[in-house]
Protein backbone atom coordinates (compact mmCIF):
# COMPACT_ATOMS: atom_id res chain seq x y z
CA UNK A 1 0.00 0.00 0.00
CA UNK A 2 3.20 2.32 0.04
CA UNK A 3 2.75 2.98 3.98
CA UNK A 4 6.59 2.02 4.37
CA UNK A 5 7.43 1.10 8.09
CA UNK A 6 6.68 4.52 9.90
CA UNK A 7 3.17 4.08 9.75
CA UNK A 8 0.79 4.39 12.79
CA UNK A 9 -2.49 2.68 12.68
CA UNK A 10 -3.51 5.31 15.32
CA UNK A 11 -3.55 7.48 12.85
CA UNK A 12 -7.00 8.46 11.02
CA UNK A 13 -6.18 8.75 7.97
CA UNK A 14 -3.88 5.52 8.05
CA UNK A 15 -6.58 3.78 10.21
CA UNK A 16 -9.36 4.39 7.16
CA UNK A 17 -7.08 3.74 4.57
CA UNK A 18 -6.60 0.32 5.85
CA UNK A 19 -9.73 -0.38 6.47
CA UNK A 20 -10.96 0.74 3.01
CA UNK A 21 -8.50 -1.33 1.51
CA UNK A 22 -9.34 -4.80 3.38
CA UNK A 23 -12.98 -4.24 2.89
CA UNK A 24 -12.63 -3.75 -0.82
CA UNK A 25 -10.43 -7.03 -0.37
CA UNK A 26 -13.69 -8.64 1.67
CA UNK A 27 -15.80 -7.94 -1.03
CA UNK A 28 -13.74 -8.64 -4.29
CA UNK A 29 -13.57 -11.98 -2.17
CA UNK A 30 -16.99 -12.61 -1.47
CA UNK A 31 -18.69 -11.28 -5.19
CA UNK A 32 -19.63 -8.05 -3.83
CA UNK A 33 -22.02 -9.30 -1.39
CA UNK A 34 -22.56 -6.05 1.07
CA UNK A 35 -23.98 -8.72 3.93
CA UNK A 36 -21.63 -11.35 3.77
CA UNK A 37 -18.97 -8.42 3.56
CA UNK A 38 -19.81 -7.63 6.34
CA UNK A 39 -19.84 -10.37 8.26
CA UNK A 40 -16.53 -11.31 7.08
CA UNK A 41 -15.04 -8.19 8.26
CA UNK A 42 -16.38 -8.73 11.61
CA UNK A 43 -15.24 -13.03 11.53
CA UNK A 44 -13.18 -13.55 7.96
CA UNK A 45 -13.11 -17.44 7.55
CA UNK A 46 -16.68 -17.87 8.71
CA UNK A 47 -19.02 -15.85 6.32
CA UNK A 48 -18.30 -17.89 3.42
CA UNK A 49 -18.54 -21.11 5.63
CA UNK A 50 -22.55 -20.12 6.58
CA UNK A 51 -23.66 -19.63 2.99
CA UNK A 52 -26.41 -22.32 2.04
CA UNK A 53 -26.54 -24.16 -0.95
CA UNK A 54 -30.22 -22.57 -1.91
CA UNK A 55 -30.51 -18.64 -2.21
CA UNK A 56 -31.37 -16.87 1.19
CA UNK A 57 -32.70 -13.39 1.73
CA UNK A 58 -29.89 -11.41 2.92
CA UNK A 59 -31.66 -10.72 6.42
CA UNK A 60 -32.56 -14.18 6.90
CA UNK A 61 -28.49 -14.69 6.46
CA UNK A 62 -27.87 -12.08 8.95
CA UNK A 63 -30.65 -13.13 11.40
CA UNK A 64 -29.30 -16.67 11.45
CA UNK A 65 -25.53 -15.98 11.98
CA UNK A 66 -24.53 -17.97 15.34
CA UNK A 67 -22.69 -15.33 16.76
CA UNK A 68 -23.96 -12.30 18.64
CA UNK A 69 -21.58 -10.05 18.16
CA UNK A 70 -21.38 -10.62 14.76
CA UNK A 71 -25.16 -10.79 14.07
CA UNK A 72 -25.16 -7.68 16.14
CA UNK A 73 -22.53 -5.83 13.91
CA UNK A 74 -24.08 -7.03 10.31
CA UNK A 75 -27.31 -5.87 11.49
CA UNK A 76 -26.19 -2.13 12.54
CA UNK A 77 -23.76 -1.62 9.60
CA UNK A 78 -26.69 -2.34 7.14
CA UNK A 79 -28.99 -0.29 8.92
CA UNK A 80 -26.39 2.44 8.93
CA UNK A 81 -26.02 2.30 5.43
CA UNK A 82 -29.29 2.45 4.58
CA UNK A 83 -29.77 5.61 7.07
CA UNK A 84 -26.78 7.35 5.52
CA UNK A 85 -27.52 6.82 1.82
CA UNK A 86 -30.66 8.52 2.12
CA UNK A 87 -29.72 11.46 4.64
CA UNK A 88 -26.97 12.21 1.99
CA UNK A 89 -28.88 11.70 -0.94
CA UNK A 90 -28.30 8.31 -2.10
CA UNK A 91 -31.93 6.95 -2.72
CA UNK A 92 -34.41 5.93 -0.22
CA UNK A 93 -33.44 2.09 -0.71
CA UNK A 94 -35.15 -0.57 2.12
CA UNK A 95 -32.91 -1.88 4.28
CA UNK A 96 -34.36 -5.63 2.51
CA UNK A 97 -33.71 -4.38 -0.61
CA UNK A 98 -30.17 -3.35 0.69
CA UNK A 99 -29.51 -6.53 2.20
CA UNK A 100 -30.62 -8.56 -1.04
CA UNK A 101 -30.10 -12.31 -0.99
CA UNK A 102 -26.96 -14.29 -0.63
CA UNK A 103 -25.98 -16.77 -3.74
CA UNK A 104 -25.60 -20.47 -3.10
CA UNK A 105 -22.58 -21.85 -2.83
């Protein structure tokens, strides 16, 4: 990423610039999916591990994951992005529609 040695993940910018980057990773890994994105950046090797092999609604996914921190953390990142693409006027989209459904394996 060209941060050299001196970086400082205390460091905003540093600290978003990372996390950018490994979430673009998540989801270049993962076809895009927004949900299971997200639940891989909260617990990487298990996101893929929990698809199904039928197609699931995207809140079902979320609803079902075994973890409660994790379920937690899917369900308030969605809802945030929902809430912040329409207060900065991205579209009115559902958080449903947002979440979409999860391919089978």
């Amino acid at each position: 990423m060209g941060l050299g040695n001196s970086f400082a993940v205390h460091d905003i910018d540093t600290n978003v610039q990372l996390g950018t980057r490994y979430l673009r990773y998540v989801l270049n890994n993962l076809s895009g999916n927004m949900v299971m994105a997200t639940a891989a950046y909260n617990a990487p090797a298990r996101a893929r591990a929990r698809q199904d092999s039928n197609l699931l609604e995207g809140s079902i996914y979320a609803e079902t994951i075994p973890f409660s921190e994790t379920r937690d953390y899917v369900q308030k990142v969605m809802a945030n992005a929902a809430y912040y693409a329409s207060t900065f006027g991205h579209g009115n989209i559902s958080l449903k529609t947002r979440m979409g459904t999860i391919p089978p394996r």
